[in-house]
C-alpha atoms as a PDB file:
ATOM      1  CA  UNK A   1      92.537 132.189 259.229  1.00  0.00           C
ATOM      2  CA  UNK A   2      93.053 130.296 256.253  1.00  0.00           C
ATOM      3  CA  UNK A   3      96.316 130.413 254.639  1.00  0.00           C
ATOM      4  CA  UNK A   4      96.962 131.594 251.169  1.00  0.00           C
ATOM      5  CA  UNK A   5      98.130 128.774 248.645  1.00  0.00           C
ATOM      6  CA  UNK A   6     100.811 130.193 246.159  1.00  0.00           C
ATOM      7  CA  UNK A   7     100.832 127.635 243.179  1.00  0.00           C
ATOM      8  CA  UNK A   8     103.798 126.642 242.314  1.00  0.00           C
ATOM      9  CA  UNK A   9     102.912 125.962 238.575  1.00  0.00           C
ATOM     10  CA  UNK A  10     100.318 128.844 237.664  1.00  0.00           C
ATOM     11  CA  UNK A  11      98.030 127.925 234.786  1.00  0.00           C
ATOM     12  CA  UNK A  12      99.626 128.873 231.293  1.00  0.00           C
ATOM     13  CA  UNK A  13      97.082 131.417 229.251  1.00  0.00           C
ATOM     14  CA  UNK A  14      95.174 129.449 226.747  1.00  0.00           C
ATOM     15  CA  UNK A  15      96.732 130.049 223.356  1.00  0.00           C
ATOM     16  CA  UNK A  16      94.605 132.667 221.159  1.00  0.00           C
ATOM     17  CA  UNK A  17      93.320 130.248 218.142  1.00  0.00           C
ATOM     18  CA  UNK A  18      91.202 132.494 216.856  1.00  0.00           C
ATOM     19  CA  UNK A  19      90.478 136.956 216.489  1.00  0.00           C
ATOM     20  CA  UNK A  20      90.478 139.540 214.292  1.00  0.00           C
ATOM     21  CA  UNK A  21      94.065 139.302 213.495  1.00  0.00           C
ATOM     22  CA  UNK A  22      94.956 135.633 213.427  1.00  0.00           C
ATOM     23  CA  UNK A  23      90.964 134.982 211.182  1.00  0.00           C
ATOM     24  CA  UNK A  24      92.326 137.878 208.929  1.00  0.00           C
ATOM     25  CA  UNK A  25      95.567 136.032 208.386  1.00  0.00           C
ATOM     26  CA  UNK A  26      94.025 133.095 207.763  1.00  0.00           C
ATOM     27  CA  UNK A  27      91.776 134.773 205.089  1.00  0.00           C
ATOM     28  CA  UNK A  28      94.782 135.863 203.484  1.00  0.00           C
ATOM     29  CA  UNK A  29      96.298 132.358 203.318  1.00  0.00           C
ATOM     30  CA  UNK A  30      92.833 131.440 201.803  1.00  0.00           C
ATOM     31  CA  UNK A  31      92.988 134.320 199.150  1.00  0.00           C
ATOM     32  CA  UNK A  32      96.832 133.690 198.351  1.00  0.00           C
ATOM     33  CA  UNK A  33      96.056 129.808 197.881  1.00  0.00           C
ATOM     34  CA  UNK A  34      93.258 130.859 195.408  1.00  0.00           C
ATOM     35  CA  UNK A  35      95.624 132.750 193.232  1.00  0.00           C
ATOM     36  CA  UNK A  36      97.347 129.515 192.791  1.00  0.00           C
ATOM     37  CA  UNK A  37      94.117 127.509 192.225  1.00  0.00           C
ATOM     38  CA  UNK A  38      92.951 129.751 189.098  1.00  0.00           C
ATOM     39  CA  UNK A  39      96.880 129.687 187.665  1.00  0.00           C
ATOM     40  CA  UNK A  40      95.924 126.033 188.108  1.00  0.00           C
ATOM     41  CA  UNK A  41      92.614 125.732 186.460  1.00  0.00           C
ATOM     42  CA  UNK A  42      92.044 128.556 184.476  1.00  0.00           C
ATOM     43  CA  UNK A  43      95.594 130.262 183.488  1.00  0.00           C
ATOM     44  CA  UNK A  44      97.084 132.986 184.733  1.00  0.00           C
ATOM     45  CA  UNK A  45      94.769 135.146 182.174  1.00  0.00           C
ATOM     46  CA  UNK A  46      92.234 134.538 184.324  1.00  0.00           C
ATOM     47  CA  UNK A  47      93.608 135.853 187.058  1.00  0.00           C
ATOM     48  CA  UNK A  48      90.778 139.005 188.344  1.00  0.00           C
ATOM     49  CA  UNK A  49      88.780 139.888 191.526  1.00  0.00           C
ATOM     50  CA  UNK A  50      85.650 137.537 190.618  1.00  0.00           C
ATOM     51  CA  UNK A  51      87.658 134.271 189.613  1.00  0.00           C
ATOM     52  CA  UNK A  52      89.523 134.374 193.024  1.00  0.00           C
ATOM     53  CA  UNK A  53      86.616 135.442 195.207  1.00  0.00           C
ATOM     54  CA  UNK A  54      84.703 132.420 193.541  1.00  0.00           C
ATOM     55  CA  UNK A  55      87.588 129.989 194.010  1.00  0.00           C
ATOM     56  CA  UNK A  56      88.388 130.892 197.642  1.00  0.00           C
ATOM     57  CA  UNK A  57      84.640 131.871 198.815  1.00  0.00           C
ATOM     58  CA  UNK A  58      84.892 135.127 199.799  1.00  0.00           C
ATOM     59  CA  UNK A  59      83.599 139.227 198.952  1.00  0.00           C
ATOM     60  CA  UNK A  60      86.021 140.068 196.384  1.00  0.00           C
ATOM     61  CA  UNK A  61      86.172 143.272 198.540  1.00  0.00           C
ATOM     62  CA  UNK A  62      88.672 141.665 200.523  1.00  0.00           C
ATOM     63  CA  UNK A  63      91.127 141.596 197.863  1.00  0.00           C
ATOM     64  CA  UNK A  64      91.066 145.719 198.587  1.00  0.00           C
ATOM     65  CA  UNK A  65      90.326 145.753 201.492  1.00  0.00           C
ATOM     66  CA  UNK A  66      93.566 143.001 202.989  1.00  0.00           C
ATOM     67  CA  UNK A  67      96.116 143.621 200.592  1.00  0.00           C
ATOM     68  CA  UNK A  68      95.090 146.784 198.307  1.00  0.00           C
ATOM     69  CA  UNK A  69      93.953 145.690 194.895  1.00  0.00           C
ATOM     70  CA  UNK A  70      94.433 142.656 192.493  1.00  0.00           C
ATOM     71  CA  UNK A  71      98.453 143.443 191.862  1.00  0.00           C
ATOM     72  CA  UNK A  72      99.229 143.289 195.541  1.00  0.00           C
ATOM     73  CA  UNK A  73      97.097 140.177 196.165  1.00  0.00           C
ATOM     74  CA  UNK A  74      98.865 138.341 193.217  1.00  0.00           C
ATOM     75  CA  UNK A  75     102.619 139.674 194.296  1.00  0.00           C
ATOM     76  CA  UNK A  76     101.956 138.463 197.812  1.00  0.00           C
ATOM     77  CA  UNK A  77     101.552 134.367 196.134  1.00  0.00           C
ATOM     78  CA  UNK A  78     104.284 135.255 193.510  1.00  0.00           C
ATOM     79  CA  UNK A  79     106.644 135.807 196.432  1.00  0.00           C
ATOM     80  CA  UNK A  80     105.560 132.601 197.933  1.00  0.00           C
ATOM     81  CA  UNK A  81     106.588 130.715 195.007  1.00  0.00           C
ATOM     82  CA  UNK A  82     109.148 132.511 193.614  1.00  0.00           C
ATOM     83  CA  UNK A  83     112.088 130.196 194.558  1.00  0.00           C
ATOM     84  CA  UNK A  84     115.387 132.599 194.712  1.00  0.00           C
ATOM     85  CA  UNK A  85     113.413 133.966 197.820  1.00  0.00           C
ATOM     86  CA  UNK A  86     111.709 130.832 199.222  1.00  0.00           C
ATOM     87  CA  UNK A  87     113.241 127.715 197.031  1.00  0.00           C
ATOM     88  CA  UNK A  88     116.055 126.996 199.287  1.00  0.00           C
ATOM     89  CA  UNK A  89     116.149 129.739 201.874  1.00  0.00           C
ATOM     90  CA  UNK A  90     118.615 127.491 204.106  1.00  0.00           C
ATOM     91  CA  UNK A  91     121.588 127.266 201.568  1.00  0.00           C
ATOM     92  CA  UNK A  92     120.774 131.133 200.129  1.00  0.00           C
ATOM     93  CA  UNK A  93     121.051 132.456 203.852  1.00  0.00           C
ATOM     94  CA  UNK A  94     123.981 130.555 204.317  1.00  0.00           C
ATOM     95  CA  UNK A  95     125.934 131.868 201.485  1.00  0.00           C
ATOM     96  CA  UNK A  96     124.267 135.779 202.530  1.00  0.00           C
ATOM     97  CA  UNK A  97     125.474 135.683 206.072  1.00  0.00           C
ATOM     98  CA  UNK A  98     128.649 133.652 205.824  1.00  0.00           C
ATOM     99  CA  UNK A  99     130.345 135.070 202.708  1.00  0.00           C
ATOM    100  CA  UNK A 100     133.024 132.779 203.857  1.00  0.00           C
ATOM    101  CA  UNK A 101     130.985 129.747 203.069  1.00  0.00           C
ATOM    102  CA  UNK A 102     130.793 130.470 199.584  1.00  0.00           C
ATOM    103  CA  UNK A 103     131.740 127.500 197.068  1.00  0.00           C
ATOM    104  CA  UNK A 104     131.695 125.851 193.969  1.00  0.00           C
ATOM    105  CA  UNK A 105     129.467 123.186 195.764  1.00  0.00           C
ATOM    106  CA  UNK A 106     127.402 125.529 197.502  1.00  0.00           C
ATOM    107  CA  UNK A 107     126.487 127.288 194.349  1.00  0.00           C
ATOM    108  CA  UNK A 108     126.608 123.832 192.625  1.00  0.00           C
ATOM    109  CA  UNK A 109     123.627 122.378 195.116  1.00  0.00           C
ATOM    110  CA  UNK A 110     121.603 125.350 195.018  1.00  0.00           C
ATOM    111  CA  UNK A 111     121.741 125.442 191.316  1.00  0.00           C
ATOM    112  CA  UNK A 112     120.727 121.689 191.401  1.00  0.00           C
ATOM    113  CA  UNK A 113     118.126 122.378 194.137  1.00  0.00           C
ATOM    114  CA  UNK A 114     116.290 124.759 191.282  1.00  0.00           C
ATOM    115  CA  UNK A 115     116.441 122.162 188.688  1.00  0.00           C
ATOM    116  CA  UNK A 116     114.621 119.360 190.924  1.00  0.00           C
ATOM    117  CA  UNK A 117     112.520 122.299 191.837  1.00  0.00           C
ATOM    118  CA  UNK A 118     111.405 123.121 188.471  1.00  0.00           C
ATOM    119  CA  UNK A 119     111.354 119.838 186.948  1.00  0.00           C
ATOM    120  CA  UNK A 120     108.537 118.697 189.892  1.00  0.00           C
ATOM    121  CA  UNK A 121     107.100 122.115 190.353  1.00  0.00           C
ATOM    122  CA  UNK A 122     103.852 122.601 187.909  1.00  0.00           C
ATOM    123  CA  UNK A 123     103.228 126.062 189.676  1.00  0.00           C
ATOM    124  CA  UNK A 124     106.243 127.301 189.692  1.00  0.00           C
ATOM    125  CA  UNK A 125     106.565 126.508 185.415  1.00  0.00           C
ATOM    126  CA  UNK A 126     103.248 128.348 185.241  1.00  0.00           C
ATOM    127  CA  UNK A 127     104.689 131.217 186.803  1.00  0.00           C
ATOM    128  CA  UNK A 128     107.630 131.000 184.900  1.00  0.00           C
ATOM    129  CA  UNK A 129     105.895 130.882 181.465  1.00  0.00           C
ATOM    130  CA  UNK A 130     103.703 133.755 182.980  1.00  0.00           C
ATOM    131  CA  UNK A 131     106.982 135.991 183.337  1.00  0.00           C
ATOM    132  CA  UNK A 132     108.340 135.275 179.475  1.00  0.00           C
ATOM    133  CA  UNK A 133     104.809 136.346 178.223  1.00  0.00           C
ATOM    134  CA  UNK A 134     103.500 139.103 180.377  1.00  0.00           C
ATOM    135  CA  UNK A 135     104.762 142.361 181.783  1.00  0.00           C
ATOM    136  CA  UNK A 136     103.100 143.328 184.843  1.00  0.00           C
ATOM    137  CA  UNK A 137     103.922 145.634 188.125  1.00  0.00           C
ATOM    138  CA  UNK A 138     103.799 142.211 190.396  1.00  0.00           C
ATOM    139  CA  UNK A 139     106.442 140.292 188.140  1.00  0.00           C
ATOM    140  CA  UNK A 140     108.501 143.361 187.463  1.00  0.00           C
ATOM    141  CA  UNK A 141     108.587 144.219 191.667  1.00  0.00           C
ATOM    142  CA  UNK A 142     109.658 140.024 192.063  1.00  0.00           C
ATOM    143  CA  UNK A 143     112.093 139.783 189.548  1.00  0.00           C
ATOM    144  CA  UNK A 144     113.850 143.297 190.922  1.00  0.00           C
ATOM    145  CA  UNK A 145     113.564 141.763 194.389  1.00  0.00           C
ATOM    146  CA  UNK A 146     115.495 138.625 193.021  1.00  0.00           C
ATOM    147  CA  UNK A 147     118.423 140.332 191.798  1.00  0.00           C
ATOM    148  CA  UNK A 148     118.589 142.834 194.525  1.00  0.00           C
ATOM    149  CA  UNK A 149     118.724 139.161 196.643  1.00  0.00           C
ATOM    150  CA  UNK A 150     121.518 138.181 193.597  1.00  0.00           C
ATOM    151  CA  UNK A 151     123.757 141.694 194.479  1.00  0.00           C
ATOM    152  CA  UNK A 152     123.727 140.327 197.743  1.00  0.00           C
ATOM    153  CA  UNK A 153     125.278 137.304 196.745  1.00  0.00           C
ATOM    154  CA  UNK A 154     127.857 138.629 194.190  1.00  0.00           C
ATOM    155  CA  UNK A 155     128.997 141.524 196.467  1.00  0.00           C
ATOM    156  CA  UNK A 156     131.213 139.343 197.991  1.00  0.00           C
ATOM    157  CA  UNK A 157     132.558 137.299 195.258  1.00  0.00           C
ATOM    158  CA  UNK A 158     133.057 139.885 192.864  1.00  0.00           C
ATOM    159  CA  UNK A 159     136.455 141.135 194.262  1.00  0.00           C
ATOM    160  CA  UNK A 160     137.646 137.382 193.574  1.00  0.00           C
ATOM    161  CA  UNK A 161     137.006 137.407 189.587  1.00  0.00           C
ATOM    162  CA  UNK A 162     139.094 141.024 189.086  1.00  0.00           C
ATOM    163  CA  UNK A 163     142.148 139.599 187.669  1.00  0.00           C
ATOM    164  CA  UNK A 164     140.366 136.539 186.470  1.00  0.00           C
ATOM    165  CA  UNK A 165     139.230 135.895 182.582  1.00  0.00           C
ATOM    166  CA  UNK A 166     136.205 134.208 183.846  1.00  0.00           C
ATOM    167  CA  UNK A 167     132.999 136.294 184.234  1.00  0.00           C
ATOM    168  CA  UNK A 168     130.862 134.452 187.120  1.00  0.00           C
ATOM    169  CA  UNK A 169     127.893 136.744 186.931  1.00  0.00           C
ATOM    170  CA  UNK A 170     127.544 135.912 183.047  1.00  0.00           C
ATOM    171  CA  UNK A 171     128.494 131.801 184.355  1.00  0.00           C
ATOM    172  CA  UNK A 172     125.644 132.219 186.413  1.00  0.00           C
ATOM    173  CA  UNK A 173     123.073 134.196 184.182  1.00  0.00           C
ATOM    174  CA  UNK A 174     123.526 131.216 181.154  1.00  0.00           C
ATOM    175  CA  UNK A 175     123.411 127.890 184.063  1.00  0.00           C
ATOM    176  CA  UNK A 176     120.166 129.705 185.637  1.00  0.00           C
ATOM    177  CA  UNK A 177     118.695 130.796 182.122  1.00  0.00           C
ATOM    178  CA  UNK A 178     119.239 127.077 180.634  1.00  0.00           C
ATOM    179  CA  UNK A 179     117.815 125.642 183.865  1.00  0.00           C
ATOM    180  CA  UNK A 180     114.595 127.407 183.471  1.00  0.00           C
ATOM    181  CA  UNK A 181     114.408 126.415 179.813  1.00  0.00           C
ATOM    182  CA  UNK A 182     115.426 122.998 179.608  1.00  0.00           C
ATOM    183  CA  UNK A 183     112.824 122.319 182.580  1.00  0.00           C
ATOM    184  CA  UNK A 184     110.092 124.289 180.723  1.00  0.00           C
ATOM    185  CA  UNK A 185     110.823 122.655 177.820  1.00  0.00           C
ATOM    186  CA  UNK A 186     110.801 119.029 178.918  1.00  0.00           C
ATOM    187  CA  UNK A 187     107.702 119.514 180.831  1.00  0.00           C
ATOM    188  CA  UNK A 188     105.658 121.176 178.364  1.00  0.00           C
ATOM    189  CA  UNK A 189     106.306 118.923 175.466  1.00  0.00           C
ATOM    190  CA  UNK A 190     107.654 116.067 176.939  1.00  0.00           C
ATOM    191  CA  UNK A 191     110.597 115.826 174.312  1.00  0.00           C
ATOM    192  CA  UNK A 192     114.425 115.629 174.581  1.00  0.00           C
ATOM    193  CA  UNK A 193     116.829 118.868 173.995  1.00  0.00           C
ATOM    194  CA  UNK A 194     120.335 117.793 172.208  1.00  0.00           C
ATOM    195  CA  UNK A 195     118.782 113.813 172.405  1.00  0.00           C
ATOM    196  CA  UNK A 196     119.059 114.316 176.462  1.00  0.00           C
ATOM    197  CA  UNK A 197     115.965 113.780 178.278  1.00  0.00           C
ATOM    198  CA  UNK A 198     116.034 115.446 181.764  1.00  0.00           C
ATOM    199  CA  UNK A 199     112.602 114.016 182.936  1.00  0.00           C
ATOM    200  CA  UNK A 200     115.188 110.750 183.016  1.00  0.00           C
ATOM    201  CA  UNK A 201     117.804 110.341 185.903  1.00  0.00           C
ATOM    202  CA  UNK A 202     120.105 109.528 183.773  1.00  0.00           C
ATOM    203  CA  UNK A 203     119.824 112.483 181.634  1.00  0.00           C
ATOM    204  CA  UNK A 204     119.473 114.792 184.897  1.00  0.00           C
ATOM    205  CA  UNK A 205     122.643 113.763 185.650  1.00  0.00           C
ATOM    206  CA  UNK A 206     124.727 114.630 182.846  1.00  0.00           C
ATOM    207  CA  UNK A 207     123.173 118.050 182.848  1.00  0.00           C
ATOM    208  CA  UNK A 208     124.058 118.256 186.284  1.00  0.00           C
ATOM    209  CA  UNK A 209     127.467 116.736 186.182  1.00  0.00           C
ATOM    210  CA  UNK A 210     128.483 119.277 182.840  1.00  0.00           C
ATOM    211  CA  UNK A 211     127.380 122.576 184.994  1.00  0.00           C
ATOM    212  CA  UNK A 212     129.277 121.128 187.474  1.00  0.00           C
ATOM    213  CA  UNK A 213     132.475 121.086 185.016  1.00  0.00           C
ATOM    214  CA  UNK A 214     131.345 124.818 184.312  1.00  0.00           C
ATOM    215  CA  UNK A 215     131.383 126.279 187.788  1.00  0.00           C
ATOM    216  CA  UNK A 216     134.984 124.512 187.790  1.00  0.00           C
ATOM    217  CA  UNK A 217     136.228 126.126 185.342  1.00  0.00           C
ATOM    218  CA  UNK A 218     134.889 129.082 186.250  1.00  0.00           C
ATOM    219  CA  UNK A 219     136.787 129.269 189.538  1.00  0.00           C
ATOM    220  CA  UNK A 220     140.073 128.191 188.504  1.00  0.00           C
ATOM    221  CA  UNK A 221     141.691 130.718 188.659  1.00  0.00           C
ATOM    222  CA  UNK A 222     140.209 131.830 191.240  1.00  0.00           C
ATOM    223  CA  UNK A 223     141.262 131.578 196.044  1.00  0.00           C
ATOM    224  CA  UNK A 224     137.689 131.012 197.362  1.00  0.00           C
END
């Protein structure tokens, strides 16, 4: 009688490349992508079911059928590039799970992370400049999102700034708000704002060495 061999090392299962979930995913991905391409090429005007079928090669069915309708489709890429959620998830996780964490140079790099971010980022301005113009349910649903991912933040700092004169959330509100607009600015015309030209290093820097002067002040009188 022949004895049984036990294998030591049994084969491993052949990973699944391909099926009806993973090819839908990857549909998605394609679909998502092509929102980006028309911002791209066409403006975010021309944002509808046939322009992103075309652009991506599929039924414009899909749009309904994957992520039901147009709105849903075009809040799944906003998410991707909306960069309070995605940006710099490492530093934003940090400062959500380990309140402790929290400082001025924490806040300081992530508020300098969003400035290289939208000084390189041509999508990302689009969608900015989309925001400031339009009002739709897909911008309105990201932008409550953000600051639900802000209350987060300021839950446990608030308690710090009671018996302080300095008001971090409104800090905050004008670095973030000048950030967006001094980026927009110098990459849609090109020019300088107050003679400093931020698509310079040099000018970069003094932006980012002056918030940095801010965020001190900010928190002086303040036991992080």
């Amino acid at each position: 009688m022949k004895k049984k061999v036990i294998e030591d090392n049994p084969k491993k299962e052949r990973k699944v490349t391909s099926g009806p979930i993973r090819d839908k995913e990857r549909t998605k991905a394609r679909m998502i992508a092509a929102v980006g391409k028309v911002i791209q090429k066409k403006g975010y005007h021309a944002l509808n079911g046939p322009n992103i079928a075309l652009e991506c090669g599929l039924n414009k069915a899909l749009i309904w059928n994957y992520f039901g309708g147009l709105d849903q489709l075009v809040e799944a890429y906003l998410t991707q590039k909306d960069f309070w959620q995605i940006g710099d998830k490492g530093i934003l996780e940090q400062m959500v799970t380990n309140p402790s964490a929290i400082s001025i140079s924490l806040i300081e790099e992530l508020l300098k992370s969003q400035f290289d971010t939208f000084l390189k980022d041509k999508t990302k301005q689009k969608v900015i400049h989309w925001g400031l113009g339009e009002k739709t349910k897909a911008l309105k649903n990201i932008a409550d999102r953000r600051e639900m991912l802000g209350e987060e933040l300021f839950k446990h700092v608030d308690s710090k700034f009671e018996n302080s004169e300095n008001d971090l959330r409104a800090t905050l509100a004008i670095l973030v708000s000048s950030i967006y607009y001094i980026s927009l600015q110098a990459k849609s015309t090109g020019s300088t704002f107050c003679g400093i030209d931020v698509n310079t290093e040099a000018g970069k820097e003094r932006i980012q060495k002056t918030m940095r002067k801010i965020l001190e002040q900010t928190f002086s009188d303040v036991q992080l």
